[in-house]
ModelCIF file with pLDDT and N, C-alpha, C, O atoms, coordinates in Angstrom:
data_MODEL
#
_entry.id   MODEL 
#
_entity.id                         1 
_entity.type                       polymer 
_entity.pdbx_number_of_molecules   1 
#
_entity_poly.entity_id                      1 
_entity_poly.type                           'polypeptide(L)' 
_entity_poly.nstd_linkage                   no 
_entity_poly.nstd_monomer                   no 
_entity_poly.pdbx_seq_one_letter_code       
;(UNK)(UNK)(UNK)(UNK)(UNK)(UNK)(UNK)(UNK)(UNK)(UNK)(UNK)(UNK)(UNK)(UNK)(UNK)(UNK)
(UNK)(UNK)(UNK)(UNK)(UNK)(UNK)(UNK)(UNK)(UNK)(UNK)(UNK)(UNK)(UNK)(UNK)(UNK)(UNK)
(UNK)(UNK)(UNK)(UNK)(UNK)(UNK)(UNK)(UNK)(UNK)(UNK)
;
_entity_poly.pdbx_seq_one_letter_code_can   XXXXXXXXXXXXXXXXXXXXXXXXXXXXXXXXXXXXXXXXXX 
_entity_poly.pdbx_strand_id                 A 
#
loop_
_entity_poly_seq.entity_id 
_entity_poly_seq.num 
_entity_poly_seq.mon_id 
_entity_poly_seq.hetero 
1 1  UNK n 
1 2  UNK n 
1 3  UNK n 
1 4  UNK n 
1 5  UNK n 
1 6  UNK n 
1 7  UNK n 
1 8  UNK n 
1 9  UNK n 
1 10 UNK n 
1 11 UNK n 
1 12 UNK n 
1 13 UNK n 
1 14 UNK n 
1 15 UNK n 
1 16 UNK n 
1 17 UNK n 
1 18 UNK n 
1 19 UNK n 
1 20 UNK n 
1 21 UNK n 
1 22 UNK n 
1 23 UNK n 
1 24 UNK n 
1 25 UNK n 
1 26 UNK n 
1 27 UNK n 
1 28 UNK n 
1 29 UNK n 
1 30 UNK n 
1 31 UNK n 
1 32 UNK n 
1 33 UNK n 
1 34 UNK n 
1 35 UNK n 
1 36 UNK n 
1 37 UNK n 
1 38 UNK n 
1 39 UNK n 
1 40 UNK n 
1 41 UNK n 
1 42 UNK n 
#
_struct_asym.id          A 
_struct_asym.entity_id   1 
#
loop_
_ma_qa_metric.id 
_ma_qa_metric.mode 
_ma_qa_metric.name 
_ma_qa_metric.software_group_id 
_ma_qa_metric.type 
1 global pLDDT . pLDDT 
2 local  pLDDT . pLDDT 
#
_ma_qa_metric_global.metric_id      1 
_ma_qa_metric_global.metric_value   90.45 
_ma_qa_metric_global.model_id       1 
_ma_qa_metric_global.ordinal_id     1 
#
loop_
_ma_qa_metric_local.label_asym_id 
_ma_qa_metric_local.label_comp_id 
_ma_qa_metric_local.label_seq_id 
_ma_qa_metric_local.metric_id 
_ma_qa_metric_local.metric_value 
_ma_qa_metric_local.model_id 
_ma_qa_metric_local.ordinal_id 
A UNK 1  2 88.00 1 1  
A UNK 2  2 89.00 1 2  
A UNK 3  2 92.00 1 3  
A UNK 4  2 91.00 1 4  
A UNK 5  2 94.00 1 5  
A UNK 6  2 93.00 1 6  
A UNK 7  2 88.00 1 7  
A UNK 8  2 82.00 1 8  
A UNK 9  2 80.00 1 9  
A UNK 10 2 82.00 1 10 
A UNK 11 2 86.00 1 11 
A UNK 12 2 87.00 1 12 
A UNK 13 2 88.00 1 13 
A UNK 14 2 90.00 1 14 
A UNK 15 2 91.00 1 15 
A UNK 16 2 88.00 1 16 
A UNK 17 2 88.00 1 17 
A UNK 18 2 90.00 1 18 
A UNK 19 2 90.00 1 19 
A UNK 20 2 90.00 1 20 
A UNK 21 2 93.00 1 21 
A UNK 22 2 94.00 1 22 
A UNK 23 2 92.00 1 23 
A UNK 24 2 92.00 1 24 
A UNK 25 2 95.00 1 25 
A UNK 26 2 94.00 1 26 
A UNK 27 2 92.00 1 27 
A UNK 28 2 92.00 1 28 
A UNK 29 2 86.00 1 29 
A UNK 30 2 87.00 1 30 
A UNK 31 2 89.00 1 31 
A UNK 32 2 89.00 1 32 
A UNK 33 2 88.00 1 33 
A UNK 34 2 89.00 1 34 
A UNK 35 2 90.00 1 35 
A UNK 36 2 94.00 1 36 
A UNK 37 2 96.00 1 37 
A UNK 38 2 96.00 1 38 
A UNK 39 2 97.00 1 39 
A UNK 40 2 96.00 1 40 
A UNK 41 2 96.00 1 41 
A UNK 42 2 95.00 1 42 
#
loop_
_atom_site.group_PDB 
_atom_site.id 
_atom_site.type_symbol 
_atom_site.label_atom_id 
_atom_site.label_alt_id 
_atom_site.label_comp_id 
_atom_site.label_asym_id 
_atom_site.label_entity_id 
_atom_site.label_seq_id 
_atom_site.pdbx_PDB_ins_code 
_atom_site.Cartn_x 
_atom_site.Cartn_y 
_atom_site.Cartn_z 
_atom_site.occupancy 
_atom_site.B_iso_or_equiv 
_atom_site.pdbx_formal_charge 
_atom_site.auth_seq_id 
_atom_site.auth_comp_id 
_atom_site.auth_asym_id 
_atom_site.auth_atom_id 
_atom_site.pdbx_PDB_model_num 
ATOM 1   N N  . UNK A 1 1  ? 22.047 71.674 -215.425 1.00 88.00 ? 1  UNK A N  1 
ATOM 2   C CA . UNK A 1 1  ? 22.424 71.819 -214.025 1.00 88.00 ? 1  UNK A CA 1 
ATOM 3   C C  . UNK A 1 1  ? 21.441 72.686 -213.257 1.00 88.00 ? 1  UNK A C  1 
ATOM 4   O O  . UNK A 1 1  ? 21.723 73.320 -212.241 1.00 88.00 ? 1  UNK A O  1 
ATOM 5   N N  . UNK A 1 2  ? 20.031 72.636 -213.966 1.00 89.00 ? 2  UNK A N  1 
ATOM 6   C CA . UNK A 1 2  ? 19.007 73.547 -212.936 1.00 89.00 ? 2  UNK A CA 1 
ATOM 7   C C  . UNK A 1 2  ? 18.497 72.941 -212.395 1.00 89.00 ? 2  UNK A C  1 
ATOM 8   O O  . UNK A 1 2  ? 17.366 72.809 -212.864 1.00 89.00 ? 2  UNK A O  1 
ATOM 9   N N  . UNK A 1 3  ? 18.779 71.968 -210.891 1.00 92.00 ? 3  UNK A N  1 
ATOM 10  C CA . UNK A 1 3  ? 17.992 71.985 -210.002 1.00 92.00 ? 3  UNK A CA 1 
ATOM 11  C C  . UNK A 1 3  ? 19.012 71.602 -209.037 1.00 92.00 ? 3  UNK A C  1 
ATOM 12  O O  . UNK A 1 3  ? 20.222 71.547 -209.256 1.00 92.00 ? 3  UNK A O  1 
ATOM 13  N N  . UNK A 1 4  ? 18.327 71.308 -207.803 1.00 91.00 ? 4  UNK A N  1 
ATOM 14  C CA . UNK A 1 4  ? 19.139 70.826 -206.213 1.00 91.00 ? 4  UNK A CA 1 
ATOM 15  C C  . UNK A 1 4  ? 19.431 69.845 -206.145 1.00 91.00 ? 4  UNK A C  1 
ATOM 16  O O  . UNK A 1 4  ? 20.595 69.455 -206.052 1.00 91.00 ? 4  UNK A O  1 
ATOM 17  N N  . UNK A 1 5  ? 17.951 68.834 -206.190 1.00 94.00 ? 5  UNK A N  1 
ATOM 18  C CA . UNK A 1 5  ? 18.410 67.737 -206.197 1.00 94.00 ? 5  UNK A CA 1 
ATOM 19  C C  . UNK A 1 5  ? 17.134 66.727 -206.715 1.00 94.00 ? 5  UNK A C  1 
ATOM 20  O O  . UNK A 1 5  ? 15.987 66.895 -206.302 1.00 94.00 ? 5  UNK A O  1 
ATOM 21  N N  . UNK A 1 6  ? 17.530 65.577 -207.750 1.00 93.00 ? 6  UNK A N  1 
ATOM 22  C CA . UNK A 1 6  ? 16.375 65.193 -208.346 1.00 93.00 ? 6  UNK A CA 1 
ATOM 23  C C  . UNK A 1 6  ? 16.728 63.451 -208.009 1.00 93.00 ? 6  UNK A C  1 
ATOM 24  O O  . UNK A 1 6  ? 17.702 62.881 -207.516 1.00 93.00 ? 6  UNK A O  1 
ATOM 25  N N  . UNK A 1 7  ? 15.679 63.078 -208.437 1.00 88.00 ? 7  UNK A N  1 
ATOM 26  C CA . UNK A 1 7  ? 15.211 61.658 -208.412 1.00 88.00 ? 7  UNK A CA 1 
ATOM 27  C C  . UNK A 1 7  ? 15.351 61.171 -209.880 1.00 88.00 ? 7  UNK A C  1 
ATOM 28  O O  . UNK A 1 7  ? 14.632 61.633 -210.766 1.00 88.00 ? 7  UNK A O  1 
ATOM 29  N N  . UNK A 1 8  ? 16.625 59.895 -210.195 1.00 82.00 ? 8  UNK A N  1 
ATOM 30  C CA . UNK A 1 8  ? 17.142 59.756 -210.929 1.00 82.00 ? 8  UNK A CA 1 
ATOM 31  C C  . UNK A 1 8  ? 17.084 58.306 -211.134 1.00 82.00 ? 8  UNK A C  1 
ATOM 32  O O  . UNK A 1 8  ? 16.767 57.732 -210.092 1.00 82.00 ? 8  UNK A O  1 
ATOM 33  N N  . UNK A 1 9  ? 17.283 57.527 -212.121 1.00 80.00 ? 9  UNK A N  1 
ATOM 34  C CA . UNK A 1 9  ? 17.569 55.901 -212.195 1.00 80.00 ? 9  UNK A CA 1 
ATOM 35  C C  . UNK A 1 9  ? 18.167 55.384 -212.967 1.00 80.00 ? 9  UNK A C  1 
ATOM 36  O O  . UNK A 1 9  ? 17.585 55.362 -214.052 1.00 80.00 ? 9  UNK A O  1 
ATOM 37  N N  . UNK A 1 10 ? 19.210 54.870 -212.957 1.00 82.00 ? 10 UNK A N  1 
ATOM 38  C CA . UNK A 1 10 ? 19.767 53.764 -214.343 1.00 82.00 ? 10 UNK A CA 1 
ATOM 39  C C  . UNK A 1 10 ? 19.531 52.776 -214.011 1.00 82.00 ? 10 UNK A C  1 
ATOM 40  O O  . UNK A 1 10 ? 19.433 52.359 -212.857 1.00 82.00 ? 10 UNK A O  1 
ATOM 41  N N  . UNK A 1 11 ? 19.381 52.161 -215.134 1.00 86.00 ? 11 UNK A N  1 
ATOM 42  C CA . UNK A 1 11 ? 19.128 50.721 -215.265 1.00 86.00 ? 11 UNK A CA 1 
ATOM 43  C C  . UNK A 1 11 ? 20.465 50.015 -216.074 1.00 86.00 ? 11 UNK A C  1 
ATOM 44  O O  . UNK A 1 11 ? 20.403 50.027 -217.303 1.00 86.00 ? 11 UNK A O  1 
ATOM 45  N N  . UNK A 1 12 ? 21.248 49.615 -215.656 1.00 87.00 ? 12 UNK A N  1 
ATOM 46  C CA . UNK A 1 12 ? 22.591 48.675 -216.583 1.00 87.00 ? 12 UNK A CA 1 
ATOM 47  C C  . UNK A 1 12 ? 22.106 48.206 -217.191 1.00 87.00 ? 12 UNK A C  1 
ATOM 48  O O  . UNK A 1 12 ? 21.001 47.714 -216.960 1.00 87.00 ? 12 UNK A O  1 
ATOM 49  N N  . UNK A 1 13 ? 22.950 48.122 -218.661 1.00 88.00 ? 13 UNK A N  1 
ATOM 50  C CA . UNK A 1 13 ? 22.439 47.899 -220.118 1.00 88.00 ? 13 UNK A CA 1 
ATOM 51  C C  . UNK A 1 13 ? 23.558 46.574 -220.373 1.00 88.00 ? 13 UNK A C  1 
ATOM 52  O O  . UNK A 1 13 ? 23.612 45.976 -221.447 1.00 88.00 ? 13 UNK A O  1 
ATOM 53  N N  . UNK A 1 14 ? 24.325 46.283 -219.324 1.00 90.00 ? 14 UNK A N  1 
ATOM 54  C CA . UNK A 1 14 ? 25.429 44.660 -219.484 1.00 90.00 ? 14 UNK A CA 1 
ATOM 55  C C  . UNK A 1 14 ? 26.070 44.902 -218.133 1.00 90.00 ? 14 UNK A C  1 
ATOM 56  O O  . UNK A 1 14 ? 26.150 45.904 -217.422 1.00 90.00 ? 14 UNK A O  1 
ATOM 57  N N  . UNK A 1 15 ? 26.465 43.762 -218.025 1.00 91.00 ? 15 UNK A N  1 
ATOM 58  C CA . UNK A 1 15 ? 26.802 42.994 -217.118 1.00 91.00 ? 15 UNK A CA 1 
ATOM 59  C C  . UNK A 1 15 ? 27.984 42.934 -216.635 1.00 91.00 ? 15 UNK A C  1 
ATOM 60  O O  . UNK A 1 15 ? 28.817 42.029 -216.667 1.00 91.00 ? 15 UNK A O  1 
ATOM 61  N N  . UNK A 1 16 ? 28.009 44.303 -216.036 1.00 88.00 ? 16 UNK A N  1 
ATOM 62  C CA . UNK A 1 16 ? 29.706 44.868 -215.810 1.00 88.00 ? 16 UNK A CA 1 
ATOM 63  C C  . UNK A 1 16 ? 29.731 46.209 -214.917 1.00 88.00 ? 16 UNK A C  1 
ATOM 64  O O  . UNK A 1 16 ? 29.273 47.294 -215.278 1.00 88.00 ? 16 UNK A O  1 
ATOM 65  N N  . UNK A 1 17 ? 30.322 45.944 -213.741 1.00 88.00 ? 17 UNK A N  1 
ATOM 66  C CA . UNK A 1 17 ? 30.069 47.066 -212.860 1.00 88.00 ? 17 UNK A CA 1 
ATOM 67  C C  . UNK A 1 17 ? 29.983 48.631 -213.709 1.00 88.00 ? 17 UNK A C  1 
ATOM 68  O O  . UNK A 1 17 ? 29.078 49.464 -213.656 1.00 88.00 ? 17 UNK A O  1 
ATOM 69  N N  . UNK A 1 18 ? 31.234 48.669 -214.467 1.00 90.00 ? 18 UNK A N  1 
ATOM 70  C CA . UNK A 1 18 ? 31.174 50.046 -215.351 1.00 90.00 ? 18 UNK A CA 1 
ATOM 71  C C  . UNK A 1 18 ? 29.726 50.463 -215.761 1.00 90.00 ? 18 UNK A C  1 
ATOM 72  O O  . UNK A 1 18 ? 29.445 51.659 -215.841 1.00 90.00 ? 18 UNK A O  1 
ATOM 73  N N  . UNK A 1 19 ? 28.848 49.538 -216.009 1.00 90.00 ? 19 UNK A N  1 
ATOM 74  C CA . UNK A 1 19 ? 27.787 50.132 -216.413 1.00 90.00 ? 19 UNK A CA 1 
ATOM 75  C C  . UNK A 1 19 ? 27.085 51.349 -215.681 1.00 90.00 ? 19 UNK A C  1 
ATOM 76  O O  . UNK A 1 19 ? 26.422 52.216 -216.251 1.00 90.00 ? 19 UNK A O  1 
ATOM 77  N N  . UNK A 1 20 ? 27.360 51.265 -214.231 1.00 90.00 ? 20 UNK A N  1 
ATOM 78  C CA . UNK A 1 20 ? 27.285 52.126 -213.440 1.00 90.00 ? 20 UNK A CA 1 
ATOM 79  C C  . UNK A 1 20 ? 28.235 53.132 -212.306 1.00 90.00 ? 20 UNK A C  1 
ATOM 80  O O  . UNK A 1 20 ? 27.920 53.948 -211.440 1.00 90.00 ? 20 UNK A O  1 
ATOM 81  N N  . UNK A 1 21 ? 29.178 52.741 -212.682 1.00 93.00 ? 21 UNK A N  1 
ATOM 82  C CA . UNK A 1 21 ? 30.292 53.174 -212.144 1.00 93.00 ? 21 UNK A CA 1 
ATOM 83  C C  . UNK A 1 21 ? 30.846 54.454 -213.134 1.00 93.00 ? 21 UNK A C  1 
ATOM 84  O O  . UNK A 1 21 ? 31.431 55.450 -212.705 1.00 93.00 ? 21 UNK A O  1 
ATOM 85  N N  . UNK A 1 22 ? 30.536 54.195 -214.480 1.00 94.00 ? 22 UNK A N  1 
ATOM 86  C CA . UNK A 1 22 ? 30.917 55.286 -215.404 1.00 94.00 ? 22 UNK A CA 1 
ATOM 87  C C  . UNK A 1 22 ? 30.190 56.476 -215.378 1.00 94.00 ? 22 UNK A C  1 
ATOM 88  O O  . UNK A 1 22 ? 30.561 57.645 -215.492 1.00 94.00 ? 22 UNK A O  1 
ATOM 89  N N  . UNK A 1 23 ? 29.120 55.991 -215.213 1.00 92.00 ? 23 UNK A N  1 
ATOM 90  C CA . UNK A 1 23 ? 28.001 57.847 -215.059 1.00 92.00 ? 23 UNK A CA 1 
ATOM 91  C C  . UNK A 1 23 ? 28.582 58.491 -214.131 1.00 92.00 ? 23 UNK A C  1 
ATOM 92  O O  . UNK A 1 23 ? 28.378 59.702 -214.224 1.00 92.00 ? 23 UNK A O  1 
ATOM 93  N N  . UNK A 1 24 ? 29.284 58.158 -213.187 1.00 92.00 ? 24 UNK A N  1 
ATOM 94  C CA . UNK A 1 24 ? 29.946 59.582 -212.076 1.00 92.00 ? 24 UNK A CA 1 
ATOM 95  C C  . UNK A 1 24 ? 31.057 59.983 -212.777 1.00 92.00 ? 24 UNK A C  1 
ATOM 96  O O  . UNK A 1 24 ? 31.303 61.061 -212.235 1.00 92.00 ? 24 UNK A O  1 
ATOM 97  N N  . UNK A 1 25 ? 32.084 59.785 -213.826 1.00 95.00 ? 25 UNK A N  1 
ATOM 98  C CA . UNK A 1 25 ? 33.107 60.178 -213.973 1.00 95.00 ? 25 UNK A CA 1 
ATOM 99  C C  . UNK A 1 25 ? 32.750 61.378 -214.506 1.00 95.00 ? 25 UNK A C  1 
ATOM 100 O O  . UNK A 1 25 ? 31.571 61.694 -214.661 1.00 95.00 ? 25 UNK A O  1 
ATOM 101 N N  . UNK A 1 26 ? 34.069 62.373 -214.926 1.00 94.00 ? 26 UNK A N  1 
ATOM 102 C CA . UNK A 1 26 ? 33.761 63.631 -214.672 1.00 94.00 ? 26 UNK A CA 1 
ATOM 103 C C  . UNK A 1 26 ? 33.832 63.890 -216.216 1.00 94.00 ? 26 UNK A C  1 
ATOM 104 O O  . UNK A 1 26 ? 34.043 65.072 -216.487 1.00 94.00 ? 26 UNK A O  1 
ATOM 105 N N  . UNK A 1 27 ? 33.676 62.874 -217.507 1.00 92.00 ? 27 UNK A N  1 
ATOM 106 C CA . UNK A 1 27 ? 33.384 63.171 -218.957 1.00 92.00 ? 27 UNK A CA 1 
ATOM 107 C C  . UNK A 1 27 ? 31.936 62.430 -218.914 1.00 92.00 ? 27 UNK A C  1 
ATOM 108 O O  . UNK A 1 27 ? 31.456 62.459 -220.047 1.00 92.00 ? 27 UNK A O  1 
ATOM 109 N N  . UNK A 1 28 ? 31.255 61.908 -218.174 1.00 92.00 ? 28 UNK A N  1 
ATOM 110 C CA . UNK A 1 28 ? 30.156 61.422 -218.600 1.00 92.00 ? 28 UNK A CA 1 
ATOM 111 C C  . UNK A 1 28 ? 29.185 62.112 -218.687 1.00 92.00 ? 28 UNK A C  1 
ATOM 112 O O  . UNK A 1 28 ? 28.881 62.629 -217.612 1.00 92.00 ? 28 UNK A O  1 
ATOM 113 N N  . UNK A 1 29 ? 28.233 62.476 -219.919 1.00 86.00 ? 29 UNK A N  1 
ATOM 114 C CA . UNK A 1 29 ? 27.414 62.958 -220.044 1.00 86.00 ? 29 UNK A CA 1 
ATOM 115 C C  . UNK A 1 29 ? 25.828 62.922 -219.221 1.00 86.00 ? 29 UNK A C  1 
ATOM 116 O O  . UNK A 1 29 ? 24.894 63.724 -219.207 1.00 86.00 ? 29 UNK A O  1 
ATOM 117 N N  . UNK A 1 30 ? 26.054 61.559 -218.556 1.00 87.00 ? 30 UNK A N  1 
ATOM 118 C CA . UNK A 1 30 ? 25.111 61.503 -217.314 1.00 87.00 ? 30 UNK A CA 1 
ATOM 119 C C  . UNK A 1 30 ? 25.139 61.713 -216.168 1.00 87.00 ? 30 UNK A C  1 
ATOM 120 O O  . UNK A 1 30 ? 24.266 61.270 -215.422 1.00 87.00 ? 30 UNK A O  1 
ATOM 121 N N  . UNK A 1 31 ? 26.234 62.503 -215.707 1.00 89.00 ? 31 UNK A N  1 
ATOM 122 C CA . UNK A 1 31 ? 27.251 62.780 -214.433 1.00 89.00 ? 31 UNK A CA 1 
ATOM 123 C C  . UNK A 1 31 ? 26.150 64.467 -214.183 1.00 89.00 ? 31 UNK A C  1 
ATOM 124 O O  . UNK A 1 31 ? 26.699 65.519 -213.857 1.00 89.00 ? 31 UNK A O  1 
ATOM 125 N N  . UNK A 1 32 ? 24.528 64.359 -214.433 1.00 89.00 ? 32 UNK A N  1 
ATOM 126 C CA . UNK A 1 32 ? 23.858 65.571 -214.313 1.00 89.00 ? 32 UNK A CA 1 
ATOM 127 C C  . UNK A 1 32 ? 24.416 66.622 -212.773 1.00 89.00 ? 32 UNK A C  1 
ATOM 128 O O  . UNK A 1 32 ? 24.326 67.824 -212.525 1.00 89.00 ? 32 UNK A O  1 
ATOM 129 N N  . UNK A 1 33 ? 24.728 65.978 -212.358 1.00 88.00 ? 33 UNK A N  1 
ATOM 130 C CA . UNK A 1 33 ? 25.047 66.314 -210.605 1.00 88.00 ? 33 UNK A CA 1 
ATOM 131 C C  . UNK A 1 33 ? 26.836 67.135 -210.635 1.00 88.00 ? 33 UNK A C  1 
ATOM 132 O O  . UNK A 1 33 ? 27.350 67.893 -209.813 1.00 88.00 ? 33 UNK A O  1 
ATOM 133 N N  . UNK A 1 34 ? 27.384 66.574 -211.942 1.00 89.00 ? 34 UNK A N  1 
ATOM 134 C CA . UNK A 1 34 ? 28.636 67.067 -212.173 1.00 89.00 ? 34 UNK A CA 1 
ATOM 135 C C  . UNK A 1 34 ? 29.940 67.030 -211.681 1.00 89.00 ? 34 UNK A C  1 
ATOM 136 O O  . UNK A 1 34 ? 30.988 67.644 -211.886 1.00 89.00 ? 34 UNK A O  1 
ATOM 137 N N  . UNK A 1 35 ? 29.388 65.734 -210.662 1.00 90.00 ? 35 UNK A N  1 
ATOM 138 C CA . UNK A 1 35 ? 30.268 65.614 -209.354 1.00 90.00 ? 35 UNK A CA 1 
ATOM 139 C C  . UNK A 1 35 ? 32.074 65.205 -210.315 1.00 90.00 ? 35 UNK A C  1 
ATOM 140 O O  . UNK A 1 35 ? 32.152 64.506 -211.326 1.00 90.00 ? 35 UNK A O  1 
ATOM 141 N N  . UNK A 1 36 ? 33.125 65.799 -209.690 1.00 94.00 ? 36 UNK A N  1 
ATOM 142 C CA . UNK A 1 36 ? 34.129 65.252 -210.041 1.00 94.00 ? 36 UNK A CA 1 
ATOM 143 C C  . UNK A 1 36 ? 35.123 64.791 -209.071 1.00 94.00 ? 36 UNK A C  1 
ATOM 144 O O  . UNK A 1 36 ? 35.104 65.117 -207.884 1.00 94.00 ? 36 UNK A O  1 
ATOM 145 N N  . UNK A 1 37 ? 36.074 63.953 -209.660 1.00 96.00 ? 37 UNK A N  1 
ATOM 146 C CA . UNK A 1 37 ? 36.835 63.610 -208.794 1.00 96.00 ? 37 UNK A CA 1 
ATOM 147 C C  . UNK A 1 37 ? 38.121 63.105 -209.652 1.00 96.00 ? 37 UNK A C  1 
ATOM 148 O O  . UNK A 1 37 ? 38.023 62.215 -210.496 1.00 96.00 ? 37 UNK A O  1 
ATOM 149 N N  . UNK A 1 38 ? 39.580 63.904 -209.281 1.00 96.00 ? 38 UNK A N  1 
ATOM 150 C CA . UNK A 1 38 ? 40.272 62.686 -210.478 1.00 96.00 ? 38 UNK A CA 1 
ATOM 151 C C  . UNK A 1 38 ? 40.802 61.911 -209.923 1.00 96.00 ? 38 UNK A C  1 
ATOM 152 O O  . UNK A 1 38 ? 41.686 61.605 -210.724 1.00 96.00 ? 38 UNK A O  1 
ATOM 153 N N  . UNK A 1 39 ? 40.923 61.364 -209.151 1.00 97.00 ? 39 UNK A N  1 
ATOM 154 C CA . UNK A 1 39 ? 41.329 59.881 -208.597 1.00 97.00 ? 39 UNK A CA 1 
ATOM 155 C C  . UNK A 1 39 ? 40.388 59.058 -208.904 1.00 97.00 ? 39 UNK A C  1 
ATOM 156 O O  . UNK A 1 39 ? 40.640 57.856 -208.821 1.00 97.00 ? 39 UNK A O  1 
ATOM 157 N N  . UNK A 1 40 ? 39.186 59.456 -209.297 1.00 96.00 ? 40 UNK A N  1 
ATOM 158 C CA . UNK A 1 40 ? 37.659 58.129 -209.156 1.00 96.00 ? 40 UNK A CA 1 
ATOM 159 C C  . UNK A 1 40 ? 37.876 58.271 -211.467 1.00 96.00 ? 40 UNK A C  1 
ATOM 160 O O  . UNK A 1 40 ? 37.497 57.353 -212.194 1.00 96.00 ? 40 UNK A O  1 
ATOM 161 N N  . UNK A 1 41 ? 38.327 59.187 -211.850 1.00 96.00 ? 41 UNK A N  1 
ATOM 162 C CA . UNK A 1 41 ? 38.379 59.422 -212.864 1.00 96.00 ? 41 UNK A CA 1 
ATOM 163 C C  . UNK A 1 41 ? 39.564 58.160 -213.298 1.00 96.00 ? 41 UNK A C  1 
ATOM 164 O O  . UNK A 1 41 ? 39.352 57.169 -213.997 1.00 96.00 ? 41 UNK A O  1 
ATOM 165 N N  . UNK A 1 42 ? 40.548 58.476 -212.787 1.00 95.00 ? 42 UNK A N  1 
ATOM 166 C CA . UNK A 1 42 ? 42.223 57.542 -213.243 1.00 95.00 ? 42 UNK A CA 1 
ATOM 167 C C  . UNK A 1 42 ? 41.429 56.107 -212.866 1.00 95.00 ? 42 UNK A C  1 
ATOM 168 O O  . UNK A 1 42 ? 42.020 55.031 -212.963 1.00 95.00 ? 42 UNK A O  1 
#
């Protein structure tokens, strides 16, 4: 969590919105930004 703000990219690995929809939840280990939310979580 050391910096402001960085320049980041995923690339989806299949063919399913989750592929990118899961990095913001608030257990994902790619969620670097840490953002949470538990309604976007449920």
């Amino acid at each position: 969590g050391d910096f402001g703000v960085s320049r980041y990219g995923w690339n989806g690995d299949y063919n399913d919105a989750s592929t990118f929809l899961d990095i913001m939840t608030s257990s994902s280990s790619a969620n670097s930004g840490k953002w949470f939310n538990k309604e976007y979580d449920a």
